[in-house]
Protein backbone atom coordinates (compact mmCIF):
# COMPACT_ATOMS: atom_id res chain seq x y z
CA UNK A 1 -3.68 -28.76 16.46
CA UNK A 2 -3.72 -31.23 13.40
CA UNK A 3 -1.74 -31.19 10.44
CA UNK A 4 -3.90 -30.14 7.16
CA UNK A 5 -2.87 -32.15 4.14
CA UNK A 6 -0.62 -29.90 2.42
CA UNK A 7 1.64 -29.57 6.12
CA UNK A 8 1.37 -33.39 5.26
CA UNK A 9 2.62 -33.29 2.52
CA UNK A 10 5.72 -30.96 3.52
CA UNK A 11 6.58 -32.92 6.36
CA UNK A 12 6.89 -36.10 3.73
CA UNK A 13 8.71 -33.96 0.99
CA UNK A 14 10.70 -31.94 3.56
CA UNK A 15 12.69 -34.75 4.71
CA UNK A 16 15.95 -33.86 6.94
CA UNK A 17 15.61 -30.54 5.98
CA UNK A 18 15.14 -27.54 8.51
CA UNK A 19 12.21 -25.22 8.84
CA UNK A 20 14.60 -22.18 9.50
CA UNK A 21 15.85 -22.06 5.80
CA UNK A 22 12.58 -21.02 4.64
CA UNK A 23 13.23 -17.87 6.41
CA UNK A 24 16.74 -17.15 5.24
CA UNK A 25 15.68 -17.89 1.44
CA UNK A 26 12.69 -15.46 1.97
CA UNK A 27 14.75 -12.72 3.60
CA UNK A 28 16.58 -12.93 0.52
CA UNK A 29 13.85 -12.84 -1.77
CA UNK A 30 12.05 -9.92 -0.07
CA UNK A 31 15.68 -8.00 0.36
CA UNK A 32 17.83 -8.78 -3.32
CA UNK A 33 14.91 -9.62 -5.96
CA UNK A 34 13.35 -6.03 -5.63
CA UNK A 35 16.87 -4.62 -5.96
CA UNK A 36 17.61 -6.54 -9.02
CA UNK A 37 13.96 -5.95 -10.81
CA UNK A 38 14.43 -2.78 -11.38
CA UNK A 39 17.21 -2.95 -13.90
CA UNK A 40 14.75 -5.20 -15.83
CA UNK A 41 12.02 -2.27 -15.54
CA UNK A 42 13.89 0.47 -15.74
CA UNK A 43 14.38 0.56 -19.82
CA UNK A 44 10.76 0.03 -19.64
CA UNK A 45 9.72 3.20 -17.56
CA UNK A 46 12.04 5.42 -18.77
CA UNK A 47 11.21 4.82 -22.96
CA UNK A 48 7.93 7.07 -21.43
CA UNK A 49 9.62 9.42 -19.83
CA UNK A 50 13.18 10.02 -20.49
CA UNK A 51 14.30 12.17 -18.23
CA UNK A 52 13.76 9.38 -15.62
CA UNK A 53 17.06 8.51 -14.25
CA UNK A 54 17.51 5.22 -12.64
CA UNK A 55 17.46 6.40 -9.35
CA UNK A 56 14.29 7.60 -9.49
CA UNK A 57 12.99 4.28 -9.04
CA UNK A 58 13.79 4.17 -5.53
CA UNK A 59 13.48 7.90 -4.60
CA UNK A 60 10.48 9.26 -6.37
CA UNK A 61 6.63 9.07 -5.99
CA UNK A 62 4.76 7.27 -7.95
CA UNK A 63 7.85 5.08 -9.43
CA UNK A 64 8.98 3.66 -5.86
CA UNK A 65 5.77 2.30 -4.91
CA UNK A 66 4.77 0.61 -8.20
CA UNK A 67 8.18 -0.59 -9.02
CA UNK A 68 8.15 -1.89 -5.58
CA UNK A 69 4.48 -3.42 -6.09
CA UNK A 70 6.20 -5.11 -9.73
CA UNK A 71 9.11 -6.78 -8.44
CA UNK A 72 6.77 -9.30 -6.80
CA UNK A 73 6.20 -11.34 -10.24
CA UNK A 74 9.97 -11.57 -9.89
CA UNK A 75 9.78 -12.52 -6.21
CA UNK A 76 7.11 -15.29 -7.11
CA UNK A 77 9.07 -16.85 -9.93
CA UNK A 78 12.52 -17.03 -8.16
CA UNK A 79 11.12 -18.85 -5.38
CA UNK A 80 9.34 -21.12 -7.74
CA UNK A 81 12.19 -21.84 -8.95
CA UNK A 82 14.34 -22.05 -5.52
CA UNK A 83 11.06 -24.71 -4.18
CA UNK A 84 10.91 -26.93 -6.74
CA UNK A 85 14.94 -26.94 -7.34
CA UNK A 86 16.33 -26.87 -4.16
CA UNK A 87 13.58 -28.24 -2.11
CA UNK A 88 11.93 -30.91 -5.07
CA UNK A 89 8.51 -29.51 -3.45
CA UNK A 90 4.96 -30.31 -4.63
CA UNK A 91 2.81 -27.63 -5.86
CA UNK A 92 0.51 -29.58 -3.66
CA UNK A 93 2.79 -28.87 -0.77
CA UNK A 94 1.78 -24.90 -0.62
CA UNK A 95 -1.35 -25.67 -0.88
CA UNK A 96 -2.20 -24.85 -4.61
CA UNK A 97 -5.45 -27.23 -4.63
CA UNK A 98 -6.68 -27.97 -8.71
CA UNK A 99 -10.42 -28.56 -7.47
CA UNK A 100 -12.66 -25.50 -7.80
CA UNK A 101 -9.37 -23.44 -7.84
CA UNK A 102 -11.37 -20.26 -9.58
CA UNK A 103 -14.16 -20.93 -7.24
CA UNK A 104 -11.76 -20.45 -4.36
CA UNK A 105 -9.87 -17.35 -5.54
CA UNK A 106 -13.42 -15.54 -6.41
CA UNK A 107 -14.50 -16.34 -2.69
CA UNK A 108 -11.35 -14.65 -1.38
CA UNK A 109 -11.64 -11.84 -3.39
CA UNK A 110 -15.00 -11.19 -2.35
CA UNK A 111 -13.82 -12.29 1.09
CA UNK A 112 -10.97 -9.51 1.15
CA UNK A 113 -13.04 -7.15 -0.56
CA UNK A 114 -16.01 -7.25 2.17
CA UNK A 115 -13.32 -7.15 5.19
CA UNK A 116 -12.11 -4.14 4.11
CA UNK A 117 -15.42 -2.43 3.51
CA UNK A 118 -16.25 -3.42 7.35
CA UNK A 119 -13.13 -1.61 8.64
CA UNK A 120 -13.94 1.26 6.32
CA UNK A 121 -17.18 1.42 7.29
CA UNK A 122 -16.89 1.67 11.05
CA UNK A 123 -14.01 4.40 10.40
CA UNK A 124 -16.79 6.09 7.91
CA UNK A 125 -19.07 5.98 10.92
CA UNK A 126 -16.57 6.99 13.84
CA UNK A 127 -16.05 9.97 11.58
CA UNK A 128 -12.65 9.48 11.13
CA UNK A 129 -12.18 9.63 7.61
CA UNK A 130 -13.79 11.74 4.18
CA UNK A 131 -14.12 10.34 0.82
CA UNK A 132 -14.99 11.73 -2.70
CA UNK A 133 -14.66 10.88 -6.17
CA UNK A 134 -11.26 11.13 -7.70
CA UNK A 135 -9.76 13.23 -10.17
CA UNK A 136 -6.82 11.59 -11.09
CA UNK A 137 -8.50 8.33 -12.27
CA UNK A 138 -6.77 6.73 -14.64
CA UNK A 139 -8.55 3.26 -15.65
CA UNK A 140 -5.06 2.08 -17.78
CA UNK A 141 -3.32 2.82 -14.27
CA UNK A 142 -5.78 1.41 -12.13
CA UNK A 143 -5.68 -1.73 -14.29
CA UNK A 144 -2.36 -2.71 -14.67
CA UNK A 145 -1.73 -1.98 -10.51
CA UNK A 146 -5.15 -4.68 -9.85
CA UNK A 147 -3.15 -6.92 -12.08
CA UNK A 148 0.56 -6.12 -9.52
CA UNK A 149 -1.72 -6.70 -6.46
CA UNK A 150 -3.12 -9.87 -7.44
CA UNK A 151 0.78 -11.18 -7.92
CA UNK A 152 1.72 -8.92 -4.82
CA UNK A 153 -0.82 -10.85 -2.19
CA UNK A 154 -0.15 -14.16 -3.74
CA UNK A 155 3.23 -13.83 -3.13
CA UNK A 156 3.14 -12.61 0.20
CA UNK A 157 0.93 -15.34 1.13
CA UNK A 158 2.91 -18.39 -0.91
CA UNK A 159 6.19 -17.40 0.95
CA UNK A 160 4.18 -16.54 4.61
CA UNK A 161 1.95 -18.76 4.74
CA UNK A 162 2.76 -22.07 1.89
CA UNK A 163 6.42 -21.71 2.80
CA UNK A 164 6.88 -20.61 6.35
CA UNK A 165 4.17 -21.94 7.99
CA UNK A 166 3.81 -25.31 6.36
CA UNK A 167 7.16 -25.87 7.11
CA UNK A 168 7.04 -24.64 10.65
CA UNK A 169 3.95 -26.62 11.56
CA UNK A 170 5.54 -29.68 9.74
CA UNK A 171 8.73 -29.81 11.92
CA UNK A 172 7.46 -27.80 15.26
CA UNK A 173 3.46 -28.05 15.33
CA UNK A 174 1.15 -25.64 13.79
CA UNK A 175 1.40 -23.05 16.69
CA UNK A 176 4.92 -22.45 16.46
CA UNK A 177 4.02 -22.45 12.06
CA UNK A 178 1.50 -19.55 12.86
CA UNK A 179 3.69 -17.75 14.92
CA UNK A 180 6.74 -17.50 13.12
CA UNK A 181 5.48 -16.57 10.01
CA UNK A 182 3.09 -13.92 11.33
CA UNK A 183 5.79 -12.63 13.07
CA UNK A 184 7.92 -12.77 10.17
CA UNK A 185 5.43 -10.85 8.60
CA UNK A 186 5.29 -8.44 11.12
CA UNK A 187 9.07 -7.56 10.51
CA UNK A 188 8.69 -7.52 6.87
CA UNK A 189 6.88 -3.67 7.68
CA UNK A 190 9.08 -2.01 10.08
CA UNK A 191 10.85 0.09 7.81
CA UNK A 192 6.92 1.03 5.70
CA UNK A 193 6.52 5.07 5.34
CA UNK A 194 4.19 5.84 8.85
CA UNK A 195 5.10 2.94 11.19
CA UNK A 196 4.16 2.94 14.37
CA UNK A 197 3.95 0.73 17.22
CA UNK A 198 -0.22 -0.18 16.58
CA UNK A 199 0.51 -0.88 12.97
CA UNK A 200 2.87 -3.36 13.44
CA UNK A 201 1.09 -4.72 15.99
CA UNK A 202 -2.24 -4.96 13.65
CA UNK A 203 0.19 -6.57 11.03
CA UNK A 204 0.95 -9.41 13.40
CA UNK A 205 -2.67 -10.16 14.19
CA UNK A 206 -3.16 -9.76 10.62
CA UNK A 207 -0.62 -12.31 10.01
CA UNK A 208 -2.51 -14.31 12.27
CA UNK A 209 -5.68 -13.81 10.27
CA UNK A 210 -4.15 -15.35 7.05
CA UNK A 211 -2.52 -18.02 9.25
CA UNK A 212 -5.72 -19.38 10.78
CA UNK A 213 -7.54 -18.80 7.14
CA UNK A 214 -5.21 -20.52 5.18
CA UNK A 215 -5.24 -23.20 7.84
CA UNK A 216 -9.06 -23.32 7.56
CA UNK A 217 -9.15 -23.38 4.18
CA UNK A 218 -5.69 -25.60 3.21
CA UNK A 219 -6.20 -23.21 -0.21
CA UNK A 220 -3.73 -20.66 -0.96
CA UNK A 221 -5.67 -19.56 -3.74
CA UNK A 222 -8.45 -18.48 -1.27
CA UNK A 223 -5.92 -17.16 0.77
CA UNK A 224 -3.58 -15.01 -1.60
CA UNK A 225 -6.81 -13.71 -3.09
CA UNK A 226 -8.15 -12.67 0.10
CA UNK A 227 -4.79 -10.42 0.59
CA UNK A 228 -4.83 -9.16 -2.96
CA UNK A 229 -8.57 -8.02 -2.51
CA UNK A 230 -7.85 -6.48 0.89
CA UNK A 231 -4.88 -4.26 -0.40
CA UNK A 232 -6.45 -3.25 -3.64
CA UNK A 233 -9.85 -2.22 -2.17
CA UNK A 234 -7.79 -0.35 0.57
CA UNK A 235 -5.36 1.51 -1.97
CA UNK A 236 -6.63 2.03 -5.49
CA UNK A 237 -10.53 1.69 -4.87
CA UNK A 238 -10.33 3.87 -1.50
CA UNK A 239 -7.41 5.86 -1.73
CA UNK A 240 -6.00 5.18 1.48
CA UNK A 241 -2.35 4.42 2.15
CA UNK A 242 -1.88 0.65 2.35
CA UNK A 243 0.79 0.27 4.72
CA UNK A 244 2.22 3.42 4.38
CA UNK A 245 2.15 3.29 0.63
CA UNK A 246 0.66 5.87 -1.80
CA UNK A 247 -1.02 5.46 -4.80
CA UNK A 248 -1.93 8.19 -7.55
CA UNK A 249 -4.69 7.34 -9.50
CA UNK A 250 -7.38 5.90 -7.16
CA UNK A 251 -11.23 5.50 -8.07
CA UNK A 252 -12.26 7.36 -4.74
CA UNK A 253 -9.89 9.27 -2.49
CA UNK A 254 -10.15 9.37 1.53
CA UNK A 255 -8.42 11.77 4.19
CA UNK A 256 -7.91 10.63 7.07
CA UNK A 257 -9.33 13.15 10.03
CA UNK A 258 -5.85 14.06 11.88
CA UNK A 259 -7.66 14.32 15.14
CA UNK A 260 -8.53 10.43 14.44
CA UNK A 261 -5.31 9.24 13.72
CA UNK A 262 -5.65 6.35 16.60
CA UNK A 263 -8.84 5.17 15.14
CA UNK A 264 -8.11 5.10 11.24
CA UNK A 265 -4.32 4.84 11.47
CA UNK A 266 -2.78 7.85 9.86
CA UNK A 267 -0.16 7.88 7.57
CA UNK A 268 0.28 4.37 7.86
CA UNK A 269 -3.58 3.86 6.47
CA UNK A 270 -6.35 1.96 8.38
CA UNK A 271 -3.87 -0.93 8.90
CA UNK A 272 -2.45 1.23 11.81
CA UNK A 273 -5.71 2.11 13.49
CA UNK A 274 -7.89 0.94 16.31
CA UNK A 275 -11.04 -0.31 14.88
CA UNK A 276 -8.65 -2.77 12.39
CA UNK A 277 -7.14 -4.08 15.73
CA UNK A 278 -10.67 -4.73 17.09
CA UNK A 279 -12.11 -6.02 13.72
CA UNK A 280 -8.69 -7.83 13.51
CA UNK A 281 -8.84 -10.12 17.49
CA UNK A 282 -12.40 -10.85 16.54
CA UNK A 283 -11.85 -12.24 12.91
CA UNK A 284 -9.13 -14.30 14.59
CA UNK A 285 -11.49 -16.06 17.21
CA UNK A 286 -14.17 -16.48 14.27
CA UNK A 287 -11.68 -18.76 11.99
CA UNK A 288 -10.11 -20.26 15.69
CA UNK A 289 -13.76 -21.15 15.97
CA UNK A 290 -14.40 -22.48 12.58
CA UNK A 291 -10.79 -24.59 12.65
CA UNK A 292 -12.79 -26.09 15.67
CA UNK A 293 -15.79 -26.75 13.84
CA UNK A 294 -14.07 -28.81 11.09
CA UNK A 295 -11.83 -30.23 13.55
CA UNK A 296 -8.40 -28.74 13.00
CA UNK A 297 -8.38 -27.47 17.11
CA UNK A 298 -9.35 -30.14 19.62
């Protein structure tokens, strides 16, 4: 498998250095950052509601999951800062690509958008989940958590994929890049509300799917967007847990059939189900395929 230019360009700027720092710095990013950011959001949340205590953060619904989704803008700039300090990296290196950069990002937003809609669709049709309009719709809420996904996918995919990968695939060939970051990725969702064994599984190949598509494409913002669209369509358009998370104010909402839970995942959401995994191994061998085509895979 050939190097795409950005892996190029992180073998030249990554000099001496080894891969497996990338995945020390990012443990610590994904651990200590969201730990830290809410002390900066706290005074924030709690001039709305006062009785909040600072606790609450990390115990109670809906502050846990959308503090957690706003700590990644903190994520993002801290390792900003950490790559272009400590590793004198090129934005060019993770694959941030200036040419038709908003042309990209809307064709992985409609990419992750239409994905998801697949999955949903086949679940729709297995009968294994209901939807119906909302009633907690809030379009202030619903706004400001499109704008924490958007940062929340691109940040997932800078440090999995930019990061990881690129420096993987740099040192150790692209394989080994793919694999350790996917599986890195994998780990990442262990300790997600409603984990189970298929979920973690469909995380991996998942992580594989964003591999091979950001190795296709050599565009992160095609790539992050993807991810953002993905989550947001599954979570605060659908109303279904996205990896084990909740959200309150959706635009539709969908119950999962408990009979069903193999097919459309259960608590977990349709991440943890059957027809994902399916969807997932054949999305895989469609970009393997097109990496062929442009001649990536000999």
């Amino acid at each position: 498998m050939k190097l795409t230019q950005s892996m190029e360009i992180t073998k030249k700027e990554l000099g001496e250095k080894s891969p497996w720092s990338t995945l020390g710095i990012s443990l610590v990013l994904f651990l200590f950052v969201p730990i830290m950011a809410p002390l900066i959001l706290f005074p924030i949340v709690s001039s709305f509601d006062p009785s909040l205590t600072f606790m609450d953060l990390f115990e109670k619904e809906p502050f846990r999951t959308n503090v957690n989704l706003f700590s990644f803008p903190f994520v993002l700039l801290v390792f900003l800062l950490i790559h272009k300090i400590k590793y004198k990296k090129s934005f060019e290196s993770l694959g941030f690509v200036a040419k038709d950069k908003w042309k990209k990002y809307g064709t992985g937003l409609l990419l992750g958008f239409g994905g998801l809609l697949v999955v949903y669709g086949i679940n729709f049709l297995f009968g294994s989940v209901t939807v119906h309009t909302s009633a907690n719709f809030n379009l202030l809420a619903f706004l400001l958590i499109l704008v924490g996904f958007l940062i929340q996918g691109m940040t997932e995919e800078v440090l999995m994929r930019s990061f990881i990968m690129n420096a993987f695939s740099s040192k150790k060939g692209v394989v080994w890049g793919i694999l350790v970051n996917s599986l890195f990725f994998s780990v990442f969702h262990l300790m997600n509300p409603g984990v189970t064994v298929l979920s973690i599984v469909n995380i991996f190949i998942f992580g594989l799917i964003f591999s091979l598509l950001f190795y296709w494409s050599d565009n992160i913002w095609l790539t992050g967007a993807a991810h953002s669209a993905w989550n947001f369509t599954m979570g605060p358009i659908m109303g279904i847990q996205v990896s084990g998370q909740t959200f309150q104010s959706t635009l539709f909402e969908t119950a999962s059939i408990s009979s069903k839970h193999l097919i459309n995942g259960g608590a977990f959401g349709l991440e943890g189900g059957l027809v994902t995994t399916v969807c997932g191994i054949v999305l895989c061998l469609v970009l393997w395929k097109l990496c062929q085509k442009k001649g990536l895979i000999d």
